[in-house]
Every structure is written in C-alpha cells, then in structure tokens.
N, C-alpha and C. Protein backbone atom coordinates (compact mmCIF):
# COMPACT_ATOMS: atom_id res chain seq x y z
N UNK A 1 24.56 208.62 22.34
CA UNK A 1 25.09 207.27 22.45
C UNK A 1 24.92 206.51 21.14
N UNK A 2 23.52 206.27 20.41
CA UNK A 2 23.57 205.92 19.41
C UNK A 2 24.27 206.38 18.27
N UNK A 3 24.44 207.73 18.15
CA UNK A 3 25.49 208.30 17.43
C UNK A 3 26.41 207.95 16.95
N UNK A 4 27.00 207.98 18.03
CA UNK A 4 28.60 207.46 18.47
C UNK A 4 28.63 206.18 17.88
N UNK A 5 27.83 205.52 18.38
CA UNK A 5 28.07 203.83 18.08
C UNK A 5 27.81 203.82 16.31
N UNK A 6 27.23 204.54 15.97
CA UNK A 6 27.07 204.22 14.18
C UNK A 6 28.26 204.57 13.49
N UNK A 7 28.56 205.83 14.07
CA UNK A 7 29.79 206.20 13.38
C UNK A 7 31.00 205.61 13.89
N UNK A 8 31.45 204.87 15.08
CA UNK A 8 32.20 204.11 15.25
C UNK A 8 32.09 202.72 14.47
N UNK A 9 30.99 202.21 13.82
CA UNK A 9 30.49 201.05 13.18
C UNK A 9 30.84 201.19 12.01
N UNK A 10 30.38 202.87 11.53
CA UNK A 10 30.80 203.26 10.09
C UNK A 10 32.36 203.75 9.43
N UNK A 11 33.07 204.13 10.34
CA UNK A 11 34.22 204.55 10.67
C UNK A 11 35.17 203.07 10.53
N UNK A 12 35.04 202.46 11.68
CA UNK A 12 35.42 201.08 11.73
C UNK A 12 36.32 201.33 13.12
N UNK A 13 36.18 201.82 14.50
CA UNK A 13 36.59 201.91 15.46
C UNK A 13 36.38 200.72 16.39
N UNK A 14 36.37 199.95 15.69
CA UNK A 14 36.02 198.28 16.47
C UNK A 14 37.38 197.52 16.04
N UNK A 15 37.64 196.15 16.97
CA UNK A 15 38.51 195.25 16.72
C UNK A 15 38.11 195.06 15.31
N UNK A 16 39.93 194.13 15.13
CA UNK A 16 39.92 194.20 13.48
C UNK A 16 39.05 192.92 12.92
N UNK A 17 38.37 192.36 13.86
CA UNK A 17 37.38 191.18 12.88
C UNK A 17 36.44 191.48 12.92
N UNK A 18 36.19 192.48 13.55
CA UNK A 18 34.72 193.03 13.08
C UNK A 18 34.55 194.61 12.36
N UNK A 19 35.63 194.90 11.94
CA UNK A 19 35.51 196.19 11.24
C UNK A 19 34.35 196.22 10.12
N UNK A 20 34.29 195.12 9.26
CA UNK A 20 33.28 195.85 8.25
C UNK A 20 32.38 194.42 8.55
N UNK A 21 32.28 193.48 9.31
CA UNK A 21 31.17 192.52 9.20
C UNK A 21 29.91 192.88 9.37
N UNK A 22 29.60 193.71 9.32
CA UNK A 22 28.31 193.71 9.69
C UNK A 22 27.86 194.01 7.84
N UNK A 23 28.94 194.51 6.65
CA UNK A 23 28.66 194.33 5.47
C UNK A 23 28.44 192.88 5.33
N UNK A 24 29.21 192.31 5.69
CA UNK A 24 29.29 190.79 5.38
C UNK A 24 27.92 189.85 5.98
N UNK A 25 27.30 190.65 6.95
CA UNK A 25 26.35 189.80 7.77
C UNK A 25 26.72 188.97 8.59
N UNK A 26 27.82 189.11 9.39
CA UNK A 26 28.59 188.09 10.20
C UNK A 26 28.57 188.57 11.67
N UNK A 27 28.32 188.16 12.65
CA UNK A 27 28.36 187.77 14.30
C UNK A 27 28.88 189.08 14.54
N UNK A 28 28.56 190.29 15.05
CA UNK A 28 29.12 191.22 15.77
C UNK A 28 29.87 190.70 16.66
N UNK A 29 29.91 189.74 17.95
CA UNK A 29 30.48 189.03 18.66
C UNK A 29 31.36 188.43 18.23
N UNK A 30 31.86 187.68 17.34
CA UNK A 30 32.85 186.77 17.59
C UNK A 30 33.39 187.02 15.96
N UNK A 31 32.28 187.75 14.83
CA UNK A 31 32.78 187.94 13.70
C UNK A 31 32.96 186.74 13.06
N UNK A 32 32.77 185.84 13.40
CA UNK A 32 33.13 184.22 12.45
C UNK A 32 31.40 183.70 11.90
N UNK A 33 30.70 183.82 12.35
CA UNK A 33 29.71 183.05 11.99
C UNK A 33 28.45 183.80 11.34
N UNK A 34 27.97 183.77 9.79
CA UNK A 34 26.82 184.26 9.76
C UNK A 34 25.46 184.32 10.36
N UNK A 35 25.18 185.66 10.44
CA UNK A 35 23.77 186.34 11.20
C UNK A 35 22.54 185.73 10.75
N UNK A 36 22.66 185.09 9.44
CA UNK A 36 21.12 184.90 8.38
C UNK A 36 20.97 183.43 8.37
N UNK A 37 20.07 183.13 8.83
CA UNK A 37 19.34 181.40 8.33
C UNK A 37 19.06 181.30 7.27
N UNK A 38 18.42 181.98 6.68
CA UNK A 38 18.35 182.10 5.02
C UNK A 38 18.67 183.67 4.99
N UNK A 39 17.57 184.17 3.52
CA UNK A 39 18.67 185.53 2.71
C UNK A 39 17.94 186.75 3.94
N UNK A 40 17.02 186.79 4.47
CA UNK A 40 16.79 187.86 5.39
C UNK A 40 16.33 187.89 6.45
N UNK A 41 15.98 186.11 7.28
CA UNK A 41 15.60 185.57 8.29
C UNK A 41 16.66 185.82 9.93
N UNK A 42 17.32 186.69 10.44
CA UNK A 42 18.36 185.88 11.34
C UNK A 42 18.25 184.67 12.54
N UNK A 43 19.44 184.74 12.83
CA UNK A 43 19.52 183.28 13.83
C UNK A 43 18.85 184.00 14.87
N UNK A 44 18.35 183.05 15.59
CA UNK A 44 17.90 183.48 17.26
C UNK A 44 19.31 183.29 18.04
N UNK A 45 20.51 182.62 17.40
CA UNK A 45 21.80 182.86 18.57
C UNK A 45 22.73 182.44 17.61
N UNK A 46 23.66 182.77 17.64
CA UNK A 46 25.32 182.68 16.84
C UNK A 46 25.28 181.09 16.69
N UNK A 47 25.43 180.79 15.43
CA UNK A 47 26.11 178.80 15.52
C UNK A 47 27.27 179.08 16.03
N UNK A 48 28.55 180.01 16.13
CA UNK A 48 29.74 179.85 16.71
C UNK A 48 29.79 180.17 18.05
N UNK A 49 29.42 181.39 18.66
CA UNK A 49 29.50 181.92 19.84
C UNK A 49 28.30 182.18 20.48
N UNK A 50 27.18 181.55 20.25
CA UNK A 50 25.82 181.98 21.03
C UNK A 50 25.57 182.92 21.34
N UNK A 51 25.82 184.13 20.96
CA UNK A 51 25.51 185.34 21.17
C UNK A 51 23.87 185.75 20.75
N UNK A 52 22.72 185.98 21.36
CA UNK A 52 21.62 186.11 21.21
C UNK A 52 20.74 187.27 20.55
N UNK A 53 19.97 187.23 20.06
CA UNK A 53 19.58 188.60 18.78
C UNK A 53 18.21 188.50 19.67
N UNK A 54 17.80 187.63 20.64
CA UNK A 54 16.35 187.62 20.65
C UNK A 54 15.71 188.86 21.21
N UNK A 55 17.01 189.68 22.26
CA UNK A 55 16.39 190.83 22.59
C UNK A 55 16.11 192.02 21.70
N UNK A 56 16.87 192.12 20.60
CA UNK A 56 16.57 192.87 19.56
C UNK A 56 15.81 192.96 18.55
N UNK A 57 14.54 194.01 18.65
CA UNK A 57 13.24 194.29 18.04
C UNK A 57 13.99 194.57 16.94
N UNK A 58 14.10 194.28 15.83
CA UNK A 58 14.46 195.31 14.77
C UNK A 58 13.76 195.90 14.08
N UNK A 59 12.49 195.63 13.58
CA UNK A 59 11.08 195.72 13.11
C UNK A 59 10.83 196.51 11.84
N UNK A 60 10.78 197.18 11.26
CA UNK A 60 11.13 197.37 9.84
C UNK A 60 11.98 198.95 9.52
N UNK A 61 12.82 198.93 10.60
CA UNK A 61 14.20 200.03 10.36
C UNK A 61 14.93 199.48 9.32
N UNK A 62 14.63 198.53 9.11
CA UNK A 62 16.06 198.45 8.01
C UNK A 62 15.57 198.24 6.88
N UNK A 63 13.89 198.25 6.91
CA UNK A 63 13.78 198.31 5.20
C UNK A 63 13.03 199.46 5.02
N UNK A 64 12.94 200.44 6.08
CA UNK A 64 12.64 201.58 6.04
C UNK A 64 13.89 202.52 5.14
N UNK A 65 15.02 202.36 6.12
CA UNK A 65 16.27 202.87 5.42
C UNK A 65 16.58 202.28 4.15
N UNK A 66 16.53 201.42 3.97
CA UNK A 66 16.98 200.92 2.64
C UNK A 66 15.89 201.15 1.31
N UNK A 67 14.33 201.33 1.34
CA UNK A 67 13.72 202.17 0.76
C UNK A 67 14.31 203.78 0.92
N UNK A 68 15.13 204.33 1.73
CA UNK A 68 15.15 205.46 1.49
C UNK A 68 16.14 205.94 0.74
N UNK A 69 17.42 205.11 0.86
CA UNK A 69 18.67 204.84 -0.16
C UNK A 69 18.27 204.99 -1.42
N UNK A 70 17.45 203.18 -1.57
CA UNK A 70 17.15 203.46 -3.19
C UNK A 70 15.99 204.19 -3.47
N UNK A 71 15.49 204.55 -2.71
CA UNK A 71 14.99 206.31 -3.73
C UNK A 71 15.52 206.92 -4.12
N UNK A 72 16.16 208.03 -2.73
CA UNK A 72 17.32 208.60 -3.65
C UNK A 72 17.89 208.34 -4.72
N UNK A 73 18.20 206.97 -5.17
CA UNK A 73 19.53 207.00 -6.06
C UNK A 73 19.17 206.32 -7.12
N UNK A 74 17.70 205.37 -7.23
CA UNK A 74 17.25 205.26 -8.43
C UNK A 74 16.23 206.80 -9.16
N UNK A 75 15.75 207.34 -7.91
CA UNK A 75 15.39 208.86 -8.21
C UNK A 75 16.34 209.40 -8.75
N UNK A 76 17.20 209.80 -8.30
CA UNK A 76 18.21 210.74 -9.05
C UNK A 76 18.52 210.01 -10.21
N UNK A 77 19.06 208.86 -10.60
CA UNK A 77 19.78 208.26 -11.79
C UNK A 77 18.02 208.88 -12.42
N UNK A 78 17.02 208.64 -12.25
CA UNK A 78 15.88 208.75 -13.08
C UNK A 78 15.84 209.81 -13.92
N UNK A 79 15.91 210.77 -13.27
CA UNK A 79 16.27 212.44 -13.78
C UNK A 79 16.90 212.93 -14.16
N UNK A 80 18.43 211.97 -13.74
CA UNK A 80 19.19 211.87 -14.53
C UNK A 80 19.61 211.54 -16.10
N UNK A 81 19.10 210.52 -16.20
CA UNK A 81 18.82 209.95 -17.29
C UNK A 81 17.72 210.92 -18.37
N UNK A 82 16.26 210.78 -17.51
CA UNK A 82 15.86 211.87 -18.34
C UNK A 82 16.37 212.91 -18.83
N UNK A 83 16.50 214.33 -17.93
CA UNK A 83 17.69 215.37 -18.21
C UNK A 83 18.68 215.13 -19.54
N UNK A 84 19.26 214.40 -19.27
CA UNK A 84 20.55 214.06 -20.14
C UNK A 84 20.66 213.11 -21.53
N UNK A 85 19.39 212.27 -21.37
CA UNK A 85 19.14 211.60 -23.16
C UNK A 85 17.87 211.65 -23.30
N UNK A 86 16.60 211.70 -22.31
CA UNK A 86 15.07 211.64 -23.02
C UNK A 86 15.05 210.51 -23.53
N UNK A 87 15.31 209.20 -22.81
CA UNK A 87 14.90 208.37 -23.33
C UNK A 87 13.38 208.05 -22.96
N UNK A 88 12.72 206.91 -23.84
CA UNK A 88 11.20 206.70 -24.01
C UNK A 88 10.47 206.19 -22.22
N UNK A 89 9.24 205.75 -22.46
CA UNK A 89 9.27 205.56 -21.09
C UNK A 89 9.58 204.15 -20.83
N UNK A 90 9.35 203.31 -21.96
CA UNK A 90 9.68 201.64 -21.51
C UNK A 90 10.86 201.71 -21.04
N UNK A 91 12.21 202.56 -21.64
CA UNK A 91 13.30 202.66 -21.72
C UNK A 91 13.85 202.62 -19.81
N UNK A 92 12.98 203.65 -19.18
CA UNK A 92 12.74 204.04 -17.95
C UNK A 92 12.76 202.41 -17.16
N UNK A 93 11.42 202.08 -17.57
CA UNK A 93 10.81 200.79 -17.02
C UNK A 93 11.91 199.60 -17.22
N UNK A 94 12.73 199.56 -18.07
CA UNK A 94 13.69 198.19 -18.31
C UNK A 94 14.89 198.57 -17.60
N UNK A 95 14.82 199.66 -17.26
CA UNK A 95 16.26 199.81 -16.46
C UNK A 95 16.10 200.15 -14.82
N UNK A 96 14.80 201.08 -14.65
CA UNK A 96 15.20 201.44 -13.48
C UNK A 96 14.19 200.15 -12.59
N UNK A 97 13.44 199.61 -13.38
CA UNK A 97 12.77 198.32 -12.20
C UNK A 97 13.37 197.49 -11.23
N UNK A 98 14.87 196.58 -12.58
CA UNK A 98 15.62 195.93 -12.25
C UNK A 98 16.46 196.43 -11.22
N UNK A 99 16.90 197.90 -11.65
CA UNK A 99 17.57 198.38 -10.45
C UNK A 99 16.90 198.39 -8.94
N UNK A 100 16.27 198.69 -9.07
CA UNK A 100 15.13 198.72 -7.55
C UNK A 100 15.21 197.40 -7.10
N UNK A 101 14.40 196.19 -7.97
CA UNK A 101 14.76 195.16 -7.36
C UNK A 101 15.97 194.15 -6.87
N UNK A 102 17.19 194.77 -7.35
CA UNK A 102 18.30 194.89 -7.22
C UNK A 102 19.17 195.27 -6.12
N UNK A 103 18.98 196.52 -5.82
CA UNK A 103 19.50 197.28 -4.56
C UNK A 103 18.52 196.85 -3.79
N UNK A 104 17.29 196.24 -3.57
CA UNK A 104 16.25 196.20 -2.33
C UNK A 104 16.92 194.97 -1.71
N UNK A 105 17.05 193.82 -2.30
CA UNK A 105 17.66 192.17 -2.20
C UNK A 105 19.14 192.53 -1.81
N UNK A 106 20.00 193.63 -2.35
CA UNK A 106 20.83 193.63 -1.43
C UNK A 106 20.72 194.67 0.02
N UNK A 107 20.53 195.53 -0.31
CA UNK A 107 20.30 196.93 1.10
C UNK A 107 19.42 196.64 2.01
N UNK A 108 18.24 195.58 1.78
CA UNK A 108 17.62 195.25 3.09
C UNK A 108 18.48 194.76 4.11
N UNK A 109 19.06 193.74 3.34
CA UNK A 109 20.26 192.75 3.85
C UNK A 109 21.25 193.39 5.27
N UNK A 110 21.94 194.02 4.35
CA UNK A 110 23.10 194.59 4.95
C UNK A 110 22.32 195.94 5.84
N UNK A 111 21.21 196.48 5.78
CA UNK A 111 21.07 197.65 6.70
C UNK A 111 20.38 196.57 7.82
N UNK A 112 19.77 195.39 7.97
CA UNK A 112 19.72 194.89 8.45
C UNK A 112 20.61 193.56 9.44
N UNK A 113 21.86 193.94 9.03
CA UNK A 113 23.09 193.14 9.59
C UNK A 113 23.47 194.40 10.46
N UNK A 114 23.34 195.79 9.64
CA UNK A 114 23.66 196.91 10.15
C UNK A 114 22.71 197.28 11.88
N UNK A 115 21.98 196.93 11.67
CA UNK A 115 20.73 197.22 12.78
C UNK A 115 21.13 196.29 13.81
N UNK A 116 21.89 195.10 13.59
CA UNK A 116 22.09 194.09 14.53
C UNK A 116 23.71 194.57 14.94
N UNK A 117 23.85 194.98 14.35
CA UNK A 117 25.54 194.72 14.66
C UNK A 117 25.15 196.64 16.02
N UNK A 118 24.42 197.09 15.08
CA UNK A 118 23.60 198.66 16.53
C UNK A 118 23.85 198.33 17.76
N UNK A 119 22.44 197.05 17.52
CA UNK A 119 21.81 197.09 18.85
C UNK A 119 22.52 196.31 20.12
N UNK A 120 23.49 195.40 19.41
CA UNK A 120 25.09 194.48 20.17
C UNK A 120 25.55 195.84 20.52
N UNK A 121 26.27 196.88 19.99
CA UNK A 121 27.23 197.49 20.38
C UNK A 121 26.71 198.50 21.23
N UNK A 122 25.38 198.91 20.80
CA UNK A 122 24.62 199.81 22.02
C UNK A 122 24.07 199.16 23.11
N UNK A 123 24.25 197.66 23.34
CA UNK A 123 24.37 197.05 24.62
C UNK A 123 22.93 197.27 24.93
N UNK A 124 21.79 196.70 24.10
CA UNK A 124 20.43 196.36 23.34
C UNK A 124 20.28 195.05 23.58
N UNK A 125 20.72 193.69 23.64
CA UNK A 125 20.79 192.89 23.30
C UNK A 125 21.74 191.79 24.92
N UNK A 126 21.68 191.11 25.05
CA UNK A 126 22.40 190.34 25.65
C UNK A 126 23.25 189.47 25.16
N UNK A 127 24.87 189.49 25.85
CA UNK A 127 26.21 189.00 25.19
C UNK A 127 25.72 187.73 25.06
C-alpha cells in the first residue's frame, strides 16, 4: 500500500493540482494553501481547507532521508572531485560544506512536504 502511494505521488497519478505540490509544500487536499508556518514548522490544519496534519507523526523520516540523499551526492561529487583534480583539502571544505548546508535547508523541506502529502494519501491522517 505504501508503495503504491509513493510511486503514484512520484509518478504524478493524482488530480492535476496536486501533481507535484507536495515539491511546492502545498495542501495535499485542496493544493492551494501552504503546509509550513515558517521554513520547517507545519500548520496543525490547512488556512484554506482545514484539512488536519495533527494525526500525522512524522518524526524524523524526513531528515533521515534527506541526510541520506545528501550523502550520497555530496559523497560522490567528493570523490569525484578528488579522483579527477586532487584538489587541496580547504579546497574540499569551501565547496562541499556550503553544499551540505545547502541541500539540507532545501531536502528537509520538501521530503518533509513529501511525508505529509504520504500520510493524506495513505489515509494516516484525517480529511
């Protein structure tokens, strides 16, 4: 069941206002209204459609996954980089920090719009 529902989420097998909102951070329900009170806080209910998040634990799945992203991919660019020019180690440190803190401020975000927009469609949550 969960399966299904990610890859229908990821796919985009949903009505057309909610095909990619959950990138956007916007209302699985009604798709008009942002999920976030501030940059990673959400609402306890939709300002447009009251749709409620309170039943949904999300608890740190989504910055679990999103540490696992940017590993991978500041890992690899790392070795990459090494491998391919040997640059020094500050060289390392001025590029790949920013990146990390970079992709974390955004990928918490969105795997966490992602986790909400889950637990609505896996019927987790009350309409």
């Amino acid at each position: 069941m969960v399966v299904f529902v990610c890859i229908r989420l990821l796919v985009g097998g949903v009505i057309e206002h909610q095909r990619a909102s959950w990138l956007r951070g916007h209302c699985p329900a009604c798709g008009g209204a942002s999920l976030f009170r501030s940059f990673l806080e959400p609402y306890d209910a939709c300002p447009a459609c009251g749709w409620s998040a309170k039943g949904c634990d999300l608890g740190d799945a989504s910055v679990y996954i999103a540490i696992l992203i940017i590993g991978v991919v500041v890992g690899a660019f790392a070795v990459w980089l090494e491998l391919r020019y040997a640059p020094s180690l500050w060289l390392h440190a001025v590029i790949e920090i920013p990146s990390v803190l970079l992709l974390s401020c955004v990928l918490i975000r969105v795997c966490r719009g992602f986790f909400l927009h889950l637990a609505y469609y896996s019927r987790l949550t009350k309409k």
